[in-house]
C-alpha atoms as a PDB file:
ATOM      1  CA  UNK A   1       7.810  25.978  -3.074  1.00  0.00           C
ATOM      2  CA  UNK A   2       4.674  25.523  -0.227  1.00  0.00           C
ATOM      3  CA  UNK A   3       5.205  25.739   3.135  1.00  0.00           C
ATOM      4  CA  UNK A   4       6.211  22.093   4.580  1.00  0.00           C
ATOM      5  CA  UNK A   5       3.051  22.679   6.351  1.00  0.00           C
ATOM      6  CA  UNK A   6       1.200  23.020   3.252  1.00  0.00           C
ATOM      7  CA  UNK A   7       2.710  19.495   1.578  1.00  0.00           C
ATOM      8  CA  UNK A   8       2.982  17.551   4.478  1.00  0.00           C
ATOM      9  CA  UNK A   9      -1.358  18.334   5.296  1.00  0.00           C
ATOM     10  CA  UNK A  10      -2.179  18.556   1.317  1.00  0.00           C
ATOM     11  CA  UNK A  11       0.076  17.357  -1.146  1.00  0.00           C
ATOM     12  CA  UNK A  12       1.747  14.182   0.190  1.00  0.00           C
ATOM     13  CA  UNK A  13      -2.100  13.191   1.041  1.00  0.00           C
ATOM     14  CA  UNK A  14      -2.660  13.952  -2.591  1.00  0.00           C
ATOM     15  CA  UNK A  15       0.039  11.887  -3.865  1.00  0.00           C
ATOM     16  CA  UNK A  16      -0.145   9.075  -1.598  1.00  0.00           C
ATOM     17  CA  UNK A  17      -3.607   8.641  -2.503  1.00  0.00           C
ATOM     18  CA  UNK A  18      -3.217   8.756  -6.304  1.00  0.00           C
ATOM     19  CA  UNK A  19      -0.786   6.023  -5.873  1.00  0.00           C
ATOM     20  CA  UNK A  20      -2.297   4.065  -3.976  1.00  0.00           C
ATOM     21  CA  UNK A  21      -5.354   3.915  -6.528  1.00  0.00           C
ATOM     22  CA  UNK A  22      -2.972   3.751  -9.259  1.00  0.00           C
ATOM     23  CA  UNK A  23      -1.375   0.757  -7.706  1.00  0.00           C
ATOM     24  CA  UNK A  24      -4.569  -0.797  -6.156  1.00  0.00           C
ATOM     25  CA  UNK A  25      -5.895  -0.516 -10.079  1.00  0.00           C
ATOM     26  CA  UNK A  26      -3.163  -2.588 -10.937  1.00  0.00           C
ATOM     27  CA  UNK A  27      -3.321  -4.967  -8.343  1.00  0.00           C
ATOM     28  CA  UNK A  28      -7.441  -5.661  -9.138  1.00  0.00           C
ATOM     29  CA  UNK A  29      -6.172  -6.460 -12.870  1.00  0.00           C
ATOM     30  CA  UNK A  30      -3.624  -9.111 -12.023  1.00  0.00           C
ATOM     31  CA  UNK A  31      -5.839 -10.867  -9.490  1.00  0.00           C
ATOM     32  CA  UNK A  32      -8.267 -11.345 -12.426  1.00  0.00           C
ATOM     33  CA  UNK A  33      -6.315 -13.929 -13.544  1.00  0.00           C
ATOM     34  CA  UNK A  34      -4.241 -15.527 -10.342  1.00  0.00           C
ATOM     35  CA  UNK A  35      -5.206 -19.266  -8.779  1.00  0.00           C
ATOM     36  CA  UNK A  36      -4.403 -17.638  -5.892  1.00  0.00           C
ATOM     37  CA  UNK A  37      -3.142 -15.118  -2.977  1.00  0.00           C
ATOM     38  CA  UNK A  38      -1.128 -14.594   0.329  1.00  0.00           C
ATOM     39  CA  UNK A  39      -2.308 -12.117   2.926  1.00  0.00           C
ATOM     40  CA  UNK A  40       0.162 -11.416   6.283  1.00  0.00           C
ATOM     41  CA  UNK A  41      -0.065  -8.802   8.335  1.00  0.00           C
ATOM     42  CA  UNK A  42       1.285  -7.079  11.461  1.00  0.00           C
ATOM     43  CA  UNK A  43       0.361  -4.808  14.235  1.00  0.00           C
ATOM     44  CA  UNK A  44       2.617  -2.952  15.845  1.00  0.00           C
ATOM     45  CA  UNK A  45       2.881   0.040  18.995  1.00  0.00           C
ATOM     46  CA  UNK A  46       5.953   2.740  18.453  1.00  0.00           C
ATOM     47  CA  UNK A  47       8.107   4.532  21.597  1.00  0.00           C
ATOM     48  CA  UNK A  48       5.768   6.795  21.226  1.00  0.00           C
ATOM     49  CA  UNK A  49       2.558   4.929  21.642  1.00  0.00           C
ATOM     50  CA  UNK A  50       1.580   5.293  17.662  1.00  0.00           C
ATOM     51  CA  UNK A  51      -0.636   2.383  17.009  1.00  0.00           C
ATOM     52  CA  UNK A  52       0.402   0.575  13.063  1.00  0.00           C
ATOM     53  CA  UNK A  53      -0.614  -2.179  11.140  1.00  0.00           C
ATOM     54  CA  UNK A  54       0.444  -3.686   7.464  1.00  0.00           C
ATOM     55  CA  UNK A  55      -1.365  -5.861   5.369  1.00  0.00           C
ATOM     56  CA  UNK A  56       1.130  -7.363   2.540  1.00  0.00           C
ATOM     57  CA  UNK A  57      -0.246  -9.362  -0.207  1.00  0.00           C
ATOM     58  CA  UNK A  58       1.721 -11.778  -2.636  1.00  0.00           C
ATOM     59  CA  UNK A  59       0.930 -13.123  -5.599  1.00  0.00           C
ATOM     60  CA  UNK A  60       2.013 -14.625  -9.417  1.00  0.00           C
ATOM     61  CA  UNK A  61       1.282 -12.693 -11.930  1.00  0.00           C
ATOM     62  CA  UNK A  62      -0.186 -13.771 -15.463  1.00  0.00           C
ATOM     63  CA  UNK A  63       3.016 -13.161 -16.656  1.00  0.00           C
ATOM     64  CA  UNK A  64       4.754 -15.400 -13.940  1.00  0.00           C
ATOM     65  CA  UNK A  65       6.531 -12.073 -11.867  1.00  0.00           C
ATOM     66  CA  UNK A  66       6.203 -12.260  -8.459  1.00  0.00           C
ATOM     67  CA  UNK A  67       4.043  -9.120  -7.173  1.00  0.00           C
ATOM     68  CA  UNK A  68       4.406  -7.689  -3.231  1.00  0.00           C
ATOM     69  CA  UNK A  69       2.116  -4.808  -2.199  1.00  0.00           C
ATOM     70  CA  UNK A  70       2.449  -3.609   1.405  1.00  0.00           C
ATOM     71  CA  UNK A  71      -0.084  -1.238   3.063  1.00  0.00           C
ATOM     72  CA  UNK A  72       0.991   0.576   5.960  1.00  0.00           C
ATOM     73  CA  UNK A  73      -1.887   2.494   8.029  1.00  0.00           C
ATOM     74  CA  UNK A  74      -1.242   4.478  11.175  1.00  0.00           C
END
């Protein structure tokens, strides 16, 4: 096993990023065929003064599932 050093600067970037393509792939396909969207979003300032905003997005799939994909940046 790395150093928690070594997966919390490299790896979990890694991952996270994959998977966020991966999902943001998806995502691009099912808005292809969707009438339409929701966007919210929120902004937010932890105890320790660490600035955050979400973006969530909702939409009907072709296949009539409701889809929810939240972005979190810090």
């Amino acid at each position: 096993m790395k150093s928690a050093t070594t997966f919390r600067k490299f790896i979990c970037p890694l991952l996270f990023n994959n998977i966020e393509k991966s999902v943001m792939d998806q995502v691009r396909k099912d808005l292809e065929d969707c009438d339409g969207f929701a966007i919210t979003t929120d902004h937010w300032t932890s105890k320790a003064q660490e600035t955050y905003q979400s973006l969530t997005l909702h939409y009907i799939n072709s296949k009539f599932e409701l889809k929810k994909v939240k972005i979190l940046r810090k």
